[in-house]
C-alpha atoms as a PDB file:
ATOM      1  CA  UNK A   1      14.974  15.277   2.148  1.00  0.00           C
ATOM      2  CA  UNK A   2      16.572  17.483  -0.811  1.00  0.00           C
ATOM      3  CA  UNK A   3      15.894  21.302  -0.709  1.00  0.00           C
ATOM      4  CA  UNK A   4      15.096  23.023  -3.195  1.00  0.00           C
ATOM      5  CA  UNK A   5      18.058  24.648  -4.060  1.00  0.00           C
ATOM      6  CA  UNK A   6      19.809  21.339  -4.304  1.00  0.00           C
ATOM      7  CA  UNK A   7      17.491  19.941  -6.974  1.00  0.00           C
ATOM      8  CA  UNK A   8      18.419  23.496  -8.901  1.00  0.00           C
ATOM      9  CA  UNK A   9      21.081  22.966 -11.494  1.00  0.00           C
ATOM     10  CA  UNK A  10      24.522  25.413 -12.065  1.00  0.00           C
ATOM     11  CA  UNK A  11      23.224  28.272 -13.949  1.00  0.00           C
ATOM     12  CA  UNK A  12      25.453  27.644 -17.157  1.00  0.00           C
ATOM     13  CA  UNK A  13      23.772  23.620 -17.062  1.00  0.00           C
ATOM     14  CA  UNK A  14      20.149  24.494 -16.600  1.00  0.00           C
ATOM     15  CA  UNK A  15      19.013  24.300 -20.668  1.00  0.00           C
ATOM     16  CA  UNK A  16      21.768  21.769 -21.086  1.00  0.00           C
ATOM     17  CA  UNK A  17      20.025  19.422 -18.686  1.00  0.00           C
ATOM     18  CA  UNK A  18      16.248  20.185 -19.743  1.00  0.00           C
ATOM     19  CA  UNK A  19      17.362  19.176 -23.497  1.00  0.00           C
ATOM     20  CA  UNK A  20      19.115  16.168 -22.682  1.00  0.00           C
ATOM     21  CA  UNK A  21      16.339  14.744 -20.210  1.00  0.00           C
ATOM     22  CA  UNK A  22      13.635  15.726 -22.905  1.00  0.00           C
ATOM     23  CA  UNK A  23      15.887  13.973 -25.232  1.00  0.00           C
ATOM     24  CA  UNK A  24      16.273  10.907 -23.392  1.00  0.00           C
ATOM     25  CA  UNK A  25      12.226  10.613 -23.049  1.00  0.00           C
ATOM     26  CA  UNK A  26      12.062  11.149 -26.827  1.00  0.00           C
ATOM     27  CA  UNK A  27      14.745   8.060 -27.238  1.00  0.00           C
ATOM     28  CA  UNK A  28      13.000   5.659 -25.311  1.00  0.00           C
ATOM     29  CA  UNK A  29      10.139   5.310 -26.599  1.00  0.00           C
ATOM     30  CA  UNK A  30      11.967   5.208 -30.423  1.00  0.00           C
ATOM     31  CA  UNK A  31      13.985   2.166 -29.043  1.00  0.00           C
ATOM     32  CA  UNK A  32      11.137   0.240 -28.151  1.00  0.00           C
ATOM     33  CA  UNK A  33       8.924   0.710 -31.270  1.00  0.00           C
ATOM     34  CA  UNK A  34      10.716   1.820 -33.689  1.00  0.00           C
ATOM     35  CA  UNK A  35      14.246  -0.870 -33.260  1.00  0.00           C
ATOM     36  CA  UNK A  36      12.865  -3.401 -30.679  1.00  0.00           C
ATOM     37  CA  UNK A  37       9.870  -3.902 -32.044  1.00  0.00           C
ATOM     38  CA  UNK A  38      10.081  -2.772 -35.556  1.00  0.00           C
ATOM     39  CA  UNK A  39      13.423  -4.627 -36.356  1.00  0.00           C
ATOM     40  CA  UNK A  40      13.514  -7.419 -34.331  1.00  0.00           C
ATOM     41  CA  UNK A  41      10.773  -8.470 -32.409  1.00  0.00           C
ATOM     42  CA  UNK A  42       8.504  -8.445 -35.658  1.00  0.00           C
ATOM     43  CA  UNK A  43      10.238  -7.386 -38.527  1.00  0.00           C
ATOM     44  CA  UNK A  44       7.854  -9.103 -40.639  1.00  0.00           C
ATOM     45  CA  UNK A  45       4.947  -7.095 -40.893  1.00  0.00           C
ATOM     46  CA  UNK A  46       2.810  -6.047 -43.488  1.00  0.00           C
ATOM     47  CA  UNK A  47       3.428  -2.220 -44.174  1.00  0.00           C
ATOM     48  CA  UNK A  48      -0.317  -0.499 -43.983  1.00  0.00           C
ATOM     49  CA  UNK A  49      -1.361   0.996 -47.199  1.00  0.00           C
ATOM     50  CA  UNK A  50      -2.204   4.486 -46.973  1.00  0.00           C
ATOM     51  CA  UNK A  51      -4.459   5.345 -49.690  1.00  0.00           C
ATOM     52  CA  UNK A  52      -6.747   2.578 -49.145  1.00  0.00           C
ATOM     53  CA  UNK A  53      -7.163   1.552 -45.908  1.00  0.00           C
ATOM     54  CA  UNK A  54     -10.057   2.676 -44.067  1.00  0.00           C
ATOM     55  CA  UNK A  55     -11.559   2.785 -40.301  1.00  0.00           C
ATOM     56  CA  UNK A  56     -14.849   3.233 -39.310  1.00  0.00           C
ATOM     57  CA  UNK A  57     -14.008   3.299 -35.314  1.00  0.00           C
ATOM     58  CA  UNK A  58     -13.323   6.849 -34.881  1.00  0.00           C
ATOM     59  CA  UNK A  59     -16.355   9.355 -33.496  1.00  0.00           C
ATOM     60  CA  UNK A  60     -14.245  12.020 -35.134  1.00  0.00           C
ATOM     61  CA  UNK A  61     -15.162  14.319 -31.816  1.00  0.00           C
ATOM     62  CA  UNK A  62     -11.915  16.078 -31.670  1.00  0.00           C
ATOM     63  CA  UNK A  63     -11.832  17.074 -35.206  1.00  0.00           C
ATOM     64  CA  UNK A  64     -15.466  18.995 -34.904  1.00  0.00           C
ATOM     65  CA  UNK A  65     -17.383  20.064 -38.068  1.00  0.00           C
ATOM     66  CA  UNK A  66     -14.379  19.263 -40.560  1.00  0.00           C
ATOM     67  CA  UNK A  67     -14.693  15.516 -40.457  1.00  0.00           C
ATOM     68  CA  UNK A  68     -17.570  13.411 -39.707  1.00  0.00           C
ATOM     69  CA  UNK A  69     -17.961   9.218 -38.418  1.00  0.00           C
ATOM     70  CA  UNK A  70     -17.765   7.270 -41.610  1.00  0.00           C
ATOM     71  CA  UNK A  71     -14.849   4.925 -43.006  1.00  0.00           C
ATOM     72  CA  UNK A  72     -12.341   7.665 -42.016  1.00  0.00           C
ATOM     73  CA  UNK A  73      -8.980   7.153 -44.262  1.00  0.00           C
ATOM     74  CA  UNK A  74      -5.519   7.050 -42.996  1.00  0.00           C
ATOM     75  CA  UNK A  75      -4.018   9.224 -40.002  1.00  0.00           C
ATOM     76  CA  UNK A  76      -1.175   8.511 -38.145  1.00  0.00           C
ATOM     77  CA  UNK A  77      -2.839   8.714 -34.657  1.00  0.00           C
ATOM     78  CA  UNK A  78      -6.792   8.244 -34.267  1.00  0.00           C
ATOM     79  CA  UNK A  79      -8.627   8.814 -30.800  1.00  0.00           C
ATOM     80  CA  UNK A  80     -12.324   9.127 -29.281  1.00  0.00           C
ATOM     81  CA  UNK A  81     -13.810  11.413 -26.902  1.00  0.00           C
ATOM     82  CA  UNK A  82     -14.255   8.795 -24.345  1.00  0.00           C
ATOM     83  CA  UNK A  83     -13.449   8.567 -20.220  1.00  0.00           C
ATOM     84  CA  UNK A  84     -10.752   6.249 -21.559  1.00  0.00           C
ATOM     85  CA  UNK A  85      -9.274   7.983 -23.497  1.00  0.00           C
ATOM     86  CA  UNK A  86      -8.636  10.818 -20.572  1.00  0.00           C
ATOM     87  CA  UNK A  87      -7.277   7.872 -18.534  1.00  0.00           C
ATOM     88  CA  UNK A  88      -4.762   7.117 -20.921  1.00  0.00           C
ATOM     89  CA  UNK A  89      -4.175  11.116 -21.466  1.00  0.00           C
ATOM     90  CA  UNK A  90      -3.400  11.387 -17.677  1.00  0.00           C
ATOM     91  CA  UNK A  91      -1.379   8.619 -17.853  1.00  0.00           C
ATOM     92  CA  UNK A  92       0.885   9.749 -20.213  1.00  0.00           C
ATOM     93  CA  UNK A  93       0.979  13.079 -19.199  1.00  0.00           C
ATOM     94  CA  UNK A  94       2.302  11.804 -15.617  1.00  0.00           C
ATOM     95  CA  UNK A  95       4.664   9.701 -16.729  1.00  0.00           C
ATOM     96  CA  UNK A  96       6.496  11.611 -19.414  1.00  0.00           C
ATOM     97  CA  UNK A  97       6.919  14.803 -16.219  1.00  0.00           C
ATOM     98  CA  UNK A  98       7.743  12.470 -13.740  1.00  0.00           C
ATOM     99  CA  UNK A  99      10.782  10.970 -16.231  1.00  0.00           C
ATOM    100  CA  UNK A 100      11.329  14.456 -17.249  1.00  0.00           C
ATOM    101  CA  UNK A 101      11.957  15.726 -13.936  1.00  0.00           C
ATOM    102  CA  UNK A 102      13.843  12.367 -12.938  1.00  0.00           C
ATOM    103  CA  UNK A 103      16.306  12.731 -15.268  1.00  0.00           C
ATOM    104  CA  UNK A 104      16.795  16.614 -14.910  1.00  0.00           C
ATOM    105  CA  UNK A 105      17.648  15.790 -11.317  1.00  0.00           C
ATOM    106  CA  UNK A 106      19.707  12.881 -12.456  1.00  0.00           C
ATOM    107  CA  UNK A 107      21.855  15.422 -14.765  1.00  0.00           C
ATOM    108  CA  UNK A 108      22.061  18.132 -12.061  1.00  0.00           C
ATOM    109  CA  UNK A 109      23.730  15.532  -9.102  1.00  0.00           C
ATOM    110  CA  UNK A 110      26.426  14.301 -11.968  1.00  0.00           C
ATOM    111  CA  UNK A 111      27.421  18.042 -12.663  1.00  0.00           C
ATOM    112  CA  UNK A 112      27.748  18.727  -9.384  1.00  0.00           C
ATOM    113  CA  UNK A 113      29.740  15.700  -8.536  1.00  0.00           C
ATOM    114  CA  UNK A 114      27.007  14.663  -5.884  1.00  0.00           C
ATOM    115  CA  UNK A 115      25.844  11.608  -7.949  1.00  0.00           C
ATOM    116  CA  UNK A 116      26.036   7.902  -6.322  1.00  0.00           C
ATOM    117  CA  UNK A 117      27.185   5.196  -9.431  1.00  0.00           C
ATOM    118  CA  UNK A 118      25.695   2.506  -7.803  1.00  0.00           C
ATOM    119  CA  UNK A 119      22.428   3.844  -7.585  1.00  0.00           C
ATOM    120  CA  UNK A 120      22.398   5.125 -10.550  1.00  0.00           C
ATOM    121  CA  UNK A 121      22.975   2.028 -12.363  1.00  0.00           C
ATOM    122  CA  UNK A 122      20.113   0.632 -10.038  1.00  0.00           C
ATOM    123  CA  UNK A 123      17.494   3.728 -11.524  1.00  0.00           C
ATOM    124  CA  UNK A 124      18.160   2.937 -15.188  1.00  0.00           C
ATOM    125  CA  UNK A 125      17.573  -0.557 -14.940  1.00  0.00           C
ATOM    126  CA  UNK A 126      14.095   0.483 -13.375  1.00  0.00           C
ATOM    127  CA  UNK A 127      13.542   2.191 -16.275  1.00  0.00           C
ATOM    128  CA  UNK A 128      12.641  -1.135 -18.010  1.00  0.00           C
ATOM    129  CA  UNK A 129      10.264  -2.479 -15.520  1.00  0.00           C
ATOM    130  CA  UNK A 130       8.092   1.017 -14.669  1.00  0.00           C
ATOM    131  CA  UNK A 131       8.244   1.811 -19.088  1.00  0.00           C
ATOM    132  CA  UNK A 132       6.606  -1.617 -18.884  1.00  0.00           C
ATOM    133  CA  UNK A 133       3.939  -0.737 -16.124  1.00  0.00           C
ATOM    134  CA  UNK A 134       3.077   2.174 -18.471  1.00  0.00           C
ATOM    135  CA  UNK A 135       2.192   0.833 -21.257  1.00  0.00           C
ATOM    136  CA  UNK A 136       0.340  -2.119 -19.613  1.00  0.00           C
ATOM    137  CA  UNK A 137      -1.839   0.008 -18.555  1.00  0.00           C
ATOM    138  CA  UNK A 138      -1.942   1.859 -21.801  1.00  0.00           C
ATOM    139  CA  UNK A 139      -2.727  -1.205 -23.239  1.00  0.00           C
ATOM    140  CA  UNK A 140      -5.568  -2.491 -20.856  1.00  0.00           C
ATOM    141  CA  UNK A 141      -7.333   0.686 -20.757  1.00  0.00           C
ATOM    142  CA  UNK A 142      -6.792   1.295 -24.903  1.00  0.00           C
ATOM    143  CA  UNK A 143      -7.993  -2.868 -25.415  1.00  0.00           C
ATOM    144  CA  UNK A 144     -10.608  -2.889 -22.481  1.00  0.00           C
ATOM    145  CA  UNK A 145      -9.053  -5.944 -21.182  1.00  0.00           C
ATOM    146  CA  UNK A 146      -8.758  -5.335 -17.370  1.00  0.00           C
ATOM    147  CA  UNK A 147      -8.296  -9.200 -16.642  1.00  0.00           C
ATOM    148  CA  UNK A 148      -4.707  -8.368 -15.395  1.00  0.00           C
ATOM    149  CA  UNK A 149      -5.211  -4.694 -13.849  1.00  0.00           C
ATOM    150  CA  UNK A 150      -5.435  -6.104 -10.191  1.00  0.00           C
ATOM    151  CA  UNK A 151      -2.393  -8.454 -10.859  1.00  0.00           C
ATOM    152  CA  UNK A 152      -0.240  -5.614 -12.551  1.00  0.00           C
ATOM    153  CA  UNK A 153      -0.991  -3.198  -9.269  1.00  0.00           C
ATOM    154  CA  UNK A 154       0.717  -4.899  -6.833  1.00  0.00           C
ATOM    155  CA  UNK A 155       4.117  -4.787  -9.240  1.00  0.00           C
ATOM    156  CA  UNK A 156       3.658  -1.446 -10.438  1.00  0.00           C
ATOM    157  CA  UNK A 157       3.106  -0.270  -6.933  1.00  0.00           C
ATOM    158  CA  UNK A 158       6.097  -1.927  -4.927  1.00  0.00           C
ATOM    159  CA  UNK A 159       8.265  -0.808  -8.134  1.00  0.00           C
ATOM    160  CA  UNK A 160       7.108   2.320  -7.815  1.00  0.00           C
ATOM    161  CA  UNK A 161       7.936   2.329  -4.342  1.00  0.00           C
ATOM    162  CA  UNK A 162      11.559   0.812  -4.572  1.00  0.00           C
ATOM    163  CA  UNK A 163      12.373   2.758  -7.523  1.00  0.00           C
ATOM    164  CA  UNK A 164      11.570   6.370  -5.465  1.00  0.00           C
ATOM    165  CA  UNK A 165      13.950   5.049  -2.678  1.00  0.00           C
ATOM    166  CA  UNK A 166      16.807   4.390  -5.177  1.00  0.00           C
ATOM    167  CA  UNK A 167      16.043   7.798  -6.779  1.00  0.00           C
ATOM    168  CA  UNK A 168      16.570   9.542  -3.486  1.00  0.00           C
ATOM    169  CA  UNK A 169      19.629   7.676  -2.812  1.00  0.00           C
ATOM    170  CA  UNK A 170      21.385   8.184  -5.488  1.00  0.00           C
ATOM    171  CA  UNK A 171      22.350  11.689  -4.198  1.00  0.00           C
ATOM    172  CA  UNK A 172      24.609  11.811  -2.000  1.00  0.00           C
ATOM    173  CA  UNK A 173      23.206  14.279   0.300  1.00  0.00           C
ATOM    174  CA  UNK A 174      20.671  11.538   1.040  1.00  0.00           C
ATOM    175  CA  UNK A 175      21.857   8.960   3.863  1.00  0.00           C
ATOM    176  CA  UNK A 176      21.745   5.457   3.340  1.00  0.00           C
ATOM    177  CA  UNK A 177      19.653   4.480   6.150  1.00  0.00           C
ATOM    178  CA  UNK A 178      18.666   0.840   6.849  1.00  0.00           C
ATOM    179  CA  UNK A 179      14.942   1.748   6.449  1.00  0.00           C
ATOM    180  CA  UNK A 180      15.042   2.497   2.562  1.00  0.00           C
ATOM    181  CA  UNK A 181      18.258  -0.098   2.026  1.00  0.00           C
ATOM    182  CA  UNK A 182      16.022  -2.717   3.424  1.00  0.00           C
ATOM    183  CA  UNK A 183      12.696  -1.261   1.578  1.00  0.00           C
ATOM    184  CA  UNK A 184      14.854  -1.698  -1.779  1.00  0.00           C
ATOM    185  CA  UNK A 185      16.242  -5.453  -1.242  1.00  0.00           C
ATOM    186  CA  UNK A 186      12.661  -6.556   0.631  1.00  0.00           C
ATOM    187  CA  UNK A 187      10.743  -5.606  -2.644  1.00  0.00           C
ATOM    188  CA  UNK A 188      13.542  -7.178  -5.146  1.00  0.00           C
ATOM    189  CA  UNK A 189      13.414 -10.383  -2.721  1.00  0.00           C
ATOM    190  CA  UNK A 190       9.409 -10.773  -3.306  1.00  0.00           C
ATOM    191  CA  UNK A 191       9.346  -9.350  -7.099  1.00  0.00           C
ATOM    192  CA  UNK A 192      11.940 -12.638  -7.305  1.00  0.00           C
ATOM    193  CA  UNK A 193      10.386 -14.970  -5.385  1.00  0.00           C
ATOM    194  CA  UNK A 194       6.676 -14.261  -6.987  1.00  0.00           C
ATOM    195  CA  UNK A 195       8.432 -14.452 -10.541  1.00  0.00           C
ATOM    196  CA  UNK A 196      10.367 -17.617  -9.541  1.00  0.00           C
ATOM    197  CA  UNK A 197       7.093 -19.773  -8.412  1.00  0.00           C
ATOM    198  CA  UNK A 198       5.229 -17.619 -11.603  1.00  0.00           C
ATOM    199  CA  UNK A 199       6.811 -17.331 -15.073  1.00  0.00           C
ATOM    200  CA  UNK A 200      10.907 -17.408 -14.328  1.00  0.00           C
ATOM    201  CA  UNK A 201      11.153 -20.598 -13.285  1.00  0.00           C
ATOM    202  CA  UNK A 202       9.201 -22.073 -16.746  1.00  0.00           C
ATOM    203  CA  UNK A 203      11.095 -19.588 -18.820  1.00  0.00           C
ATOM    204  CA  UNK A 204      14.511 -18.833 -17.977  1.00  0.00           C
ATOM    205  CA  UNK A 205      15.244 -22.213 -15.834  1.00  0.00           C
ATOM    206  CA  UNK A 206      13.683 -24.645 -18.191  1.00  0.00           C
ATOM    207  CA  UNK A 207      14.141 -22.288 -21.416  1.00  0.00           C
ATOM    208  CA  UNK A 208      10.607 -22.562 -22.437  1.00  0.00           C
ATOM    209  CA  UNK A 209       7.994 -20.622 -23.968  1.00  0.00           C
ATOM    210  CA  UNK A 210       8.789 -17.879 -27.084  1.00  0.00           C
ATOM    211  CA  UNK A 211      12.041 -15.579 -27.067  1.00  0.00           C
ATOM    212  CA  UNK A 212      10.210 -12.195 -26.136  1.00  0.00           C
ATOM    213  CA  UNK A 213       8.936 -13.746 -23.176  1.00  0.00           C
ATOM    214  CA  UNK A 214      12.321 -14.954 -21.715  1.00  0.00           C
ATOM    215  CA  UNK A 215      13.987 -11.573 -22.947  1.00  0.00           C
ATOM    216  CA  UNK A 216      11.061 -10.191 -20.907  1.00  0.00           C
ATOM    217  CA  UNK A 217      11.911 -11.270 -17.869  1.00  0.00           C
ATOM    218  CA  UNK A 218      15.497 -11.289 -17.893  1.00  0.00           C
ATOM    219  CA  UNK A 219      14.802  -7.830 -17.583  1.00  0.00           C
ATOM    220  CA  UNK A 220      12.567  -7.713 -15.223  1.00  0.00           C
ATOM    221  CA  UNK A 221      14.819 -10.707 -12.811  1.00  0.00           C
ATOM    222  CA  UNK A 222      18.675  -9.053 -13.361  1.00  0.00           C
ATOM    223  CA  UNK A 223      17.321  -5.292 -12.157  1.00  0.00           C
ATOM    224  CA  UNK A 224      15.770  -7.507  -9.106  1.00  0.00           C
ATOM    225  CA  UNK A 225      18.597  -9.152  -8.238  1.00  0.00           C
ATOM    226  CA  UNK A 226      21.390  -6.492  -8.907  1.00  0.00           C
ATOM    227  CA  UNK A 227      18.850  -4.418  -6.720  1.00  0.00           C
ATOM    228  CA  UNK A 228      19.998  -6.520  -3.850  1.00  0.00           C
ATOM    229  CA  UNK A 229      23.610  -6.721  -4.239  1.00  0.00           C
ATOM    230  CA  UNK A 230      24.382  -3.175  -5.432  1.00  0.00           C
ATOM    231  CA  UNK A 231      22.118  -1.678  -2.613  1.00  0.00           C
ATOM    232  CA  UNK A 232      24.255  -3.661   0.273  1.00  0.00           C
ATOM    233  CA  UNK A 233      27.263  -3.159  -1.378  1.00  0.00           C
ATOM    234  CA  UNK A 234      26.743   0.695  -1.465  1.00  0.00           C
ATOM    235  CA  UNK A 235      25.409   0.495   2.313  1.00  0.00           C
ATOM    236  CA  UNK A 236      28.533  -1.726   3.186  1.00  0.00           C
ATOM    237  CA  UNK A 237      31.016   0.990   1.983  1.00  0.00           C
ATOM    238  CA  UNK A 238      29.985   3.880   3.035  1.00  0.00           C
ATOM    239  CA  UNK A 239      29.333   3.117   6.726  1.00  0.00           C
ATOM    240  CA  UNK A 240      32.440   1.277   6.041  1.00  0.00           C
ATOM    241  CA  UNK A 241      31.492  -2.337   7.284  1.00  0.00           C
ATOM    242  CA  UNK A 242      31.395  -5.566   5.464  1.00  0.00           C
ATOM    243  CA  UNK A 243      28.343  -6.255   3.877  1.00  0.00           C
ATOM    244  CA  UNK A 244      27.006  -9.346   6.200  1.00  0.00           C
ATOM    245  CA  UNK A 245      26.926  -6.522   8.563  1.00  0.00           C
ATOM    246  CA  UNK A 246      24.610  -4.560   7.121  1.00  0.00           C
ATOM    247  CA  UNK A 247      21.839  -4.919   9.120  1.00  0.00           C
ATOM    248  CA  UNK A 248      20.974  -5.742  12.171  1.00  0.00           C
ATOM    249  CA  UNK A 249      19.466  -8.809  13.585  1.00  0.00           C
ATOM    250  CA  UNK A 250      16.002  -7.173  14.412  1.00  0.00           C
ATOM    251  CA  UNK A 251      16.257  -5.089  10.898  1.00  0.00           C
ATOM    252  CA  UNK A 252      16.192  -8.584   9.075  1.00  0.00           C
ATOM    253  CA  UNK A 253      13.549 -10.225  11.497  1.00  0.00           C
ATOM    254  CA  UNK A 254      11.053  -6.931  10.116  1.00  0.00           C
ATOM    255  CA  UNK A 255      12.669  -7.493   6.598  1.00  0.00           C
ATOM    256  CA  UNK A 256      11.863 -11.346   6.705  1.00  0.00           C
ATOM    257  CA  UNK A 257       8.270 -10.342   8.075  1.00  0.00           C
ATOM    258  CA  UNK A 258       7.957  -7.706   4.922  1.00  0.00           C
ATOM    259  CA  UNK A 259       8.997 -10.279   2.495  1.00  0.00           C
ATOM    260  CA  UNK A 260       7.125 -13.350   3.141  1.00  0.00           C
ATOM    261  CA  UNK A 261       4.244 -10.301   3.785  1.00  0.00           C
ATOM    262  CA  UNK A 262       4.615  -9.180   0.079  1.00  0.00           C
ATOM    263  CA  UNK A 263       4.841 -12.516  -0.966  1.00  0.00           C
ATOM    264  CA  UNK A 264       1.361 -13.938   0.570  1.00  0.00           C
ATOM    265  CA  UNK A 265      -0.003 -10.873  -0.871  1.00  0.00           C
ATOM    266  CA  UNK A 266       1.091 -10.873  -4.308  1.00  0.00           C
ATOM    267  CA  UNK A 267       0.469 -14.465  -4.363  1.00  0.00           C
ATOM    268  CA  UNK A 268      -3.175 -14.932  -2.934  1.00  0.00           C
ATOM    269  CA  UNK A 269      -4.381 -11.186  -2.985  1.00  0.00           C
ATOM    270  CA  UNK A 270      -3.298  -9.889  -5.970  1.00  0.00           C
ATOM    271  CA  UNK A 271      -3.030 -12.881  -8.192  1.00  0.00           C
END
């Protein structure tokens, strides 16, 4: 485990790295809506027309005596004073420190020359899959449509969980023990497997269903399975073995175990 002087960055880096990561959360977001969405994914849409439109959904609670519940005209963010609406304040709250905080760390191992490449690629390509996990639930708690909550947790839990064992190991203080190596390519194996017998197979094998969808998963698939090879390959080098070596015979008996495991549960359970 880290101490805490080692998540501490240089003292002439420290604002440097708390602009850039609160930079990079600002970005992300601003790629997905405003040039994902907005320019590609649908281009098309009608632009809403400010003077007239009107919306007679908003309690007006947080706005006290200086607006009251009627056909409220246009505002660029509306929200109600409901349990719901705390969820998804809690939510967001936790996610933009936890990415704030990821990426300050992240910025603070490459100035110090402690950062591992390997894992690092690994981290930013779980920044598609977790960004997606937020705003699922963003979106089921905002819609109350909790048809697919159950179905989501089991992904946004083992992604979670591989995603905090990549983050650790991509400092180099951090040893790449079998037990996290193997916790990282277990999870990829089952988020493939579930996705192959689920939506890949219909959608990136047979090239069916609408572009989004397919784009979709490619990204959630190529993390998966880079996941696997980029893990072993780091393992492989540094203990300086080759990589069909990288685990021991019982290590992959307890790895098969975890995998067909996760793969029962994610199928029958969680489904």
């Amino acid at each position: 485990m880290a101490s805490l002087s080692e998540w501490r960055s240089p003292p002439g880096f420290r604002g440097r790295h708390a602009w850039l990561s609160g930079l990079l959360v600002c970005i992300i977001p601003y790629i997905h809506i405003g040039i994902v969405n907005k320019m590609f994914w649908v281009p098309n849409k009608i632009p809403v027309n400010r003077t007239e439109c009107r919306c007679n959904c908003f309690d007006t609670v947080y706005k006290g005596s200086y607006e009251n519940p009627r056909k409220t005209g246009y505002k660029h963010m509306y929200f109600n004073a409901t349990f719901e609406m705390l969820i998804i304040w809690i939510l967001t709250l936790v996610t933009i420190i936890l990415a704030y905080e990821s990426f300050k760390r992240l910025l603070n191992l490459y100035s110090t020359g402690n950062l591992r490449w390997r894992m690092l690629i690994l981290f930013l390509l779980d920044i598609y899959p977790n960004y997606y996990s937020y705003w699922s639930y963003f979106n089921y708690t905002n819609d109350g449509f909790y048809a697919q909550v159950y179905h989501q947790l089991f992904f946004t839990t083992t992604e979670l969980v591989s995603t905090w064992n990549v983050f650790r190991l991509c400092s180099k203080d951090t040893k790449m023990e079998s037990g996290s190596v193997m916790c990282i390519v277990a999870i990829s194996i089952i988020h493939i497997l579930l996705g192959g017998v689920d939506q890949f197979f219909v959608q990136l094998i047979l090239w069916k269903e609408k572009t989004f969808q397919r784009a979709r998963n490619i990204g959630f698939v190529l993390p998966d399975i880079l996941h696997v090879i980029l893990t072993i390959q780091e393992m492989a080098k540094e203990n300086r073995i080759p990589w069909t070596q990288t685990f021991t015979r019982n290590e992959l008996k307890f790895g098969l175990i975890f995998v067909i495991s996760g793969f029962v549960l994610g199928k029958v359970i969680f489904r």
